[in-house]
PDB file of N, CA and C in Angstrom:
ATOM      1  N   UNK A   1      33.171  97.095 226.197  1.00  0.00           N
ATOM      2  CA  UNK A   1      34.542  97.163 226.656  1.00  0.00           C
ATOM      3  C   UNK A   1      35.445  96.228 225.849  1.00  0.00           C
ATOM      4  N   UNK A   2      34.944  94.998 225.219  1.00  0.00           N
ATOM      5  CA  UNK A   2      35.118  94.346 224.277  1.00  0.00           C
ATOM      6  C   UNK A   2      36.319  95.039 223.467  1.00  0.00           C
ATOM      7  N   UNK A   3      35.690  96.174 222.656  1.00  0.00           N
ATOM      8  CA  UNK A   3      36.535  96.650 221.857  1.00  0.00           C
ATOM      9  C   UNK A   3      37.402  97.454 221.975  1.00  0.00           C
ATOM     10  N   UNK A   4      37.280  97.913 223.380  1.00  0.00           N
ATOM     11  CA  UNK A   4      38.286  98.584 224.051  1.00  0.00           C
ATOM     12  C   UNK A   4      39.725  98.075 224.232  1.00  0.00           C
ATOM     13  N   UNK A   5      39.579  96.587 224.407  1.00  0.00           N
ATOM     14  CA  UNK A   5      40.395  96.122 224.829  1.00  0.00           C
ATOM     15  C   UNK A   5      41.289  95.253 223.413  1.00  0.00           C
ATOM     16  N   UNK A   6      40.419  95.672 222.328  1.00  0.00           N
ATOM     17  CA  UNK A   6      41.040  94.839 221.274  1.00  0.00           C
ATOM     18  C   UNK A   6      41.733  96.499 220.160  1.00  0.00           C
ATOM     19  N   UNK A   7      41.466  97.842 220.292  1.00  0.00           N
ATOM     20  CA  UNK A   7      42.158  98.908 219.573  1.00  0.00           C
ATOM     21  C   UNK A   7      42.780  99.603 220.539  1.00  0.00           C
ATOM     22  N   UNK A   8      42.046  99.698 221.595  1.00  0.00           N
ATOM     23  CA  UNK A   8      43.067 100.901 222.559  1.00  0.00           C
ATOM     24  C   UNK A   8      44.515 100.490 222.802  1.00  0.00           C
ATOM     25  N   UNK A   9      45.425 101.344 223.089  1.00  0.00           N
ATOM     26  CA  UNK A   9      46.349 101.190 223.722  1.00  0.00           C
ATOM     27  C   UNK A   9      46.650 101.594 224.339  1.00  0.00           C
ATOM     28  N   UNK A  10      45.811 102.674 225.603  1.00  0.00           N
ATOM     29  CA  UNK A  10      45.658 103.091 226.627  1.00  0.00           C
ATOM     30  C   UNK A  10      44.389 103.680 227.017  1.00  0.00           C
ATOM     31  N   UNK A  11      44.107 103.279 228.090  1.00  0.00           N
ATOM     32  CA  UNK A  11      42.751 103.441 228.839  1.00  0.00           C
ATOM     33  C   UNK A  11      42.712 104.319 229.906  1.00  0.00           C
ATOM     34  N   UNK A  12      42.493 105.169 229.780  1.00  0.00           N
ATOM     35  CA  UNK A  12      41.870 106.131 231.159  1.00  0.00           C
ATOM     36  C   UNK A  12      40.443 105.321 231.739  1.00  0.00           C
ATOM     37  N   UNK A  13      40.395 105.529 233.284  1.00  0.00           N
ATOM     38  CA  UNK A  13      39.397 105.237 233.598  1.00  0.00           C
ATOM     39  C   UNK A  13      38.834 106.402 234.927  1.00  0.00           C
ATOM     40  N   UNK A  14      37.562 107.088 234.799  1.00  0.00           N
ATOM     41  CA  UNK A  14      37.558 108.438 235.664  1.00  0.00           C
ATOM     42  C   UNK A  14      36.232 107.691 236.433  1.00  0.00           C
ATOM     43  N   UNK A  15      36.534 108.100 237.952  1.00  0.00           N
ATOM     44  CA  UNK A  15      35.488 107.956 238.502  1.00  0.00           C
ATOM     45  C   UNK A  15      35.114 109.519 239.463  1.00  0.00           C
ATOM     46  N   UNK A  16      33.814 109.582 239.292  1.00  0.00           N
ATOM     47  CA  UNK A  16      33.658 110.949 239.714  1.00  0.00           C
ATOM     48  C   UNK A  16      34.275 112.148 239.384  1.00  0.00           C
ATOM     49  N   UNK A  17      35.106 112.054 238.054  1.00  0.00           N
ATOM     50  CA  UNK A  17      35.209 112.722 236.701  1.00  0.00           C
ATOM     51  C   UNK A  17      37.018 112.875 237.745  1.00  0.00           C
ATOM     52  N   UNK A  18      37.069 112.200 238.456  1.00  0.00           N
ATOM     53  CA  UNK A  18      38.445 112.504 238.433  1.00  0.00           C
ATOM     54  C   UNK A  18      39.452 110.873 237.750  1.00  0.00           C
ATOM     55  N   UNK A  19      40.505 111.070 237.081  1.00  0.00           N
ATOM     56  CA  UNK A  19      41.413 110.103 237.098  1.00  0.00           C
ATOM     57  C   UNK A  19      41.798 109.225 237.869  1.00  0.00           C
ATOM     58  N   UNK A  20      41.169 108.233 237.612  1.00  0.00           N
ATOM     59  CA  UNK A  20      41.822 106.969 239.189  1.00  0.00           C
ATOM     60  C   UNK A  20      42.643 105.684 238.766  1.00  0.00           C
ATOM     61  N   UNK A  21      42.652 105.487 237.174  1.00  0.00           N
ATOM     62  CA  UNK A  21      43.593 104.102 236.896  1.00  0.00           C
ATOM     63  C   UNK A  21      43.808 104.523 234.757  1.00  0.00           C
ATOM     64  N   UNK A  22      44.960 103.791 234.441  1.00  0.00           N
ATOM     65  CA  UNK A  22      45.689 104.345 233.364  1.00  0.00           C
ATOM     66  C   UNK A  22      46.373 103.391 233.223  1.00  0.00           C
ATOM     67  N   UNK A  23      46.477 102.793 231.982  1.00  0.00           N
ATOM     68  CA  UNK A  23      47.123 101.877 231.499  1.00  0.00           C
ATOM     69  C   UNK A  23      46.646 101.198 230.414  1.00  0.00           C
ATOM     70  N   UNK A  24      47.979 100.022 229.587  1.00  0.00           N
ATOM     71  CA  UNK A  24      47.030  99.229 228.308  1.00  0.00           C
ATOM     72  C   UNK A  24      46.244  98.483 229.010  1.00  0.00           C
ATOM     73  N   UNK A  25      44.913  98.247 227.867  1.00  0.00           N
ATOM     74  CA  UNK A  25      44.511  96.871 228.713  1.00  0.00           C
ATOM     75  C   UNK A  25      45.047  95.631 229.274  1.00  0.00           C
ATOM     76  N   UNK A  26      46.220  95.034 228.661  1.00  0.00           N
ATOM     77  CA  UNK A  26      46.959  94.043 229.315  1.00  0.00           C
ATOM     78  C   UNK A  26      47.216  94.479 230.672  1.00  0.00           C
ATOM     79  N   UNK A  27      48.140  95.697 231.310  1.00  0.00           N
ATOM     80  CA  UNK A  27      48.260  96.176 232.170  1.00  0.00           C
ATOM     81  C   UNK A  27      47.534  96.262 233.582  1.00  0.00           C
ATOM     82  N   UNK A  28      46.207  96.856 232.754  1.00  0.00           N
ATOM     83  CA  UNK A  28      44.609  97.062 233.663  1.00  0.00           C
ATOM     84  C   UNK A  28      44.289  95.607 234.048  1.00  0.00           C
ATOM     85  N   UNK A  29      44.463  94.630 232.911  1.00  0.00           N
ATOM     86  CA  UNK A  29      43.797  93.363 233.205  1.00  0.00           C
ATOM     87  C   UNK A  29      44.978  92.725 234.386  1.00  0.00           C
ATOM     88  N   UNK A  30      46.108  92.834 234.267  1.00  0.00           N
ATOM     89  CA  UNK A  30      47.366  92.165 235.077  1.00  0.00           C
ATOM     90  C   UNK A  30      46.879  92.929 236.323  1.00  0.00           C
ATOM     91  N   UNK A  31      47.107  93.845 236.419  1.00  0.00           N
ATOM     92  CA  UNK A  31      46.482  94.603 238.122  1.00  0.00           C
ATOM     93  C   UNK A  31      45.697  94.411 238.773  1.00  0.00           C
ATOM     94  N   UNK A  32      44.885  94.366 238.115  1.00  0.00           N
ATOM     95  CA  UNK A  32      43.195  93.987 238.671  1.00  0.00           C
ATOM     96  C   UNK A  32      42.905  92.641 238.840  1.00  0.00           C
ATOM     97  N   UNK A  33      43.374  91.526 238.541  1.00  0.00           N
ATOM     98  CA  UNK A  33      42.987  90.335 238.129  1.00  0.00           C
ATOM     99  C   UNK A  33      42.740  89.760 237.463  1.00  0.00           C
ATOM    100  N   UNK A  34      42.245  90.516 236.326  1.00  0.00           N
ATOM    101  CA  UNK A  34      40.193  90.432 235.888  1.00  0.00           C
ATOM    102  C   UNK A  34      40.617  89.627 234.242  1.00  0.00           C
ATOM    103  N   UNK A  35      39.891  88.995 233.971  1.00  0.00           N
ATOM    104  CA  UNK A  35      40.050  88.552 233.103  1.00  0.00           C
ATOM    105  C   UNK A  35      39.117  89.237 231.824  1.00  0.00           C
ATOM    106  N   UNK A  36      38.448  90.188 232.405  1.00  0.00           N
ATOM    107  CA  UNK A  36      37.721  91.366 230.982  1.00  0.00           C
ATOM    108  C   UNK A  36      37.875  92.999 231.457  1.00  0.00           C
ATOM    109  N   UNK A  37      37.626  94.131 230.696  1.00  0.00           N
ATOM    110  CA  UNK A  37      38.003  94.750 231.330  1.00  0.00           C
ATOM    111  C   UNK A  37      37.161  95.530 231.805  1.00  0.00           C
ATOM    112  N   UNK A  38      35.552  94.307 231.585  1.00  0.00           N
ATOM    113  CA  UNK A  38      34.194  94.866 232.039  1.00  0.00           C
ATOM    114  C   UNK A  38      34.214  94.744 233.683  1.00  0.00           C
ATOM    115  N   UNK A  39      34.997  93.489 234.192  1.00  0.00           N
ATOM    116  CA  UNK A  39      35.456  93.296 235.498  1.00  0.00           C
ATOM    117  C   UNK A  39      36.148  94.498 236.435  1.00  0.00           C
ATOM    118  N   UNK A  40      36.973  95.216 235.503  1.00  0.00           N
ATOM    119  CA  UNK A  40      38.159  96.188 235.848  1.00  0.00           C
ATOM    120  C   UNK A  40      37.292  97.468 235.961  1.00  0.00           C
ATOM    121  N   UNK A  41      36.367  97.313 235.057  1.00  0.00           N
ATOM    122  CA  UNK A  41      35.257  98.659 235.107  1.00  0.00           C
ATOM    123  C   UNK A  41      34.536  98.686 236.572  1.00  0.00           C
ATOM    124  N   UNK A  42      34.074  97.444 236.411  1.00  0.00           N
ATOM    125  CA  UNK A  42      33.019  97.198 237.812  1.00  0.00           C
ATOM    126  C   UNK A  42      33.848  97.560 238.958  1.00  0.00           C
ATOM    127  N   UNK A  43      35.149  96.928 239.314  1.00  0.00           N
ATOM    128  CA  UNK A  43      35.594  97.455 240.612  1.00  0.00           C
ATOM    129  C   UNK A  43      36.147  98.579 240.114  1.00  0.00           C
ATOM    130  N   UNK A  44      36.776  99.460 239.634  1.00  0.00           N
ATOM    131  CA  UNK A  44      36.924 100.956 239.516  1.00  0.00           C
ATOM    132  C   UNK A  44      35.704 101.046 240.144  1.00  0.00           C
ATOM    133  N   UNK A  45      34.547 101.335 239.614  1.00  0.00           N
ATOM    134  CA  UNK A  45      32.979 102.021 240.021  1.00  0.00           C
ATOM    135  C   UNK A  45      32.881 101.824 241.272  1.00  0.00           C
ATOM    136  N   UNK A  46      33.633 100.717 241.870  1.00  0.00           N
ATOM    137  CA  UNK A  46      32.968 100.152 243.200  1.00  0.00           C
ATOM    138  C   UNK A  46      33.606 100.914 244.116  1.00  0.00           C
ATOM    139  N   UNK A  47      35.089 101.571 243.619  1.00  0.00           N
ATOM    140  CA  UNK A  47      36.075 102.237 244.270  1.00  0.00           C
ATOM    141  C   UNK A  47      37.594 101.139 244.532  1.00  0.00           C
ATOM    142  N   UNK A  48      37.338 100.087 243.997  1.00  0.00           N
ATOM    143  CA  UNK A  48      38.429  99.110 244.114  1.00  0.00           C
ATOM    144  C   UNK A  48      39.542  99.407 243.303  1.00  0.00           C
ATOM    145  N   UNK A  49      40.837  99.908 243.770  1.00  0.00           N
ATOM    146  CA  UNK A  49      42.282  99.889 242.985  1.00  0.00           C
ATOM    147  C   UNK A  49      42.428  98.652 242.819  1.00  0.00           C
ATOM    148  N   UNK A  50      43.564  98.630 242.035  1.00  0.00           N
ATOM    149  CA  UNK A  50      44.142  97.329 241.083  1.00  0.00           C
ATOM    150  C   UNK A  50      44.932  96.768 242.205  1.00  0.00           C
ATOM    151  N   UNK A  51      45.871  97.598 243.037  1.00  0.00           N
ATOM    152  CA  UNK A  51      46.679  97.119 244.063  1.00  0.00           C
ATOM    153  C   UNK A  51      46.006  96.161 245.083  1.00  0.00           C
ATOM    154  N   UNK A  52      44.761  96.445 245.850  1.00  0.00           N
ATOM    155  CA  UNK A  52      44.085  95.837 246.440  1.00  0.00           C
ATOM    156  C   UNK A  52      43.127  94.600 245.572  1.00  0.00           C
ATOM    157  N   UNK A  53      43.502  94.513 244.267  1.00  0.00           N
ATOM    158  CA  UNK A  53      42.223  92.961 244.176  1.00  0.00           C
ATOM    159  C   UNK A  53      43.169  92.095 243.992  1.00  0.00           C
TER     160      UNK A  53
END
């Protein structure tokens, strides 16, 4: 995710092949908390929105 976060400039993230969060990584990381965006991965999976962490 590393490098995700150092070329992308926008991230889809699908859980259960549907669309659940969208944004740059700065964005993803500001929402979520998270200070990687291996963090931001883990709660997506867990079912955690950005609004709630």
């Amino acid at each position: 995710m590393r490098e995700v976060e150092l070329i992308c400039d926008d991230v889809l993230l699908l859980r259960r092949g549907k669309l659940v969060e969208r944004g740059s990584p700065v964005d993803l990381l500001k929402r979520f908390g998270r200070k990687t965006l291996d963090d931001v991965f883990l709660d997506v999976a867990r079912g955690q929105n950005g609004e709630a962490a």
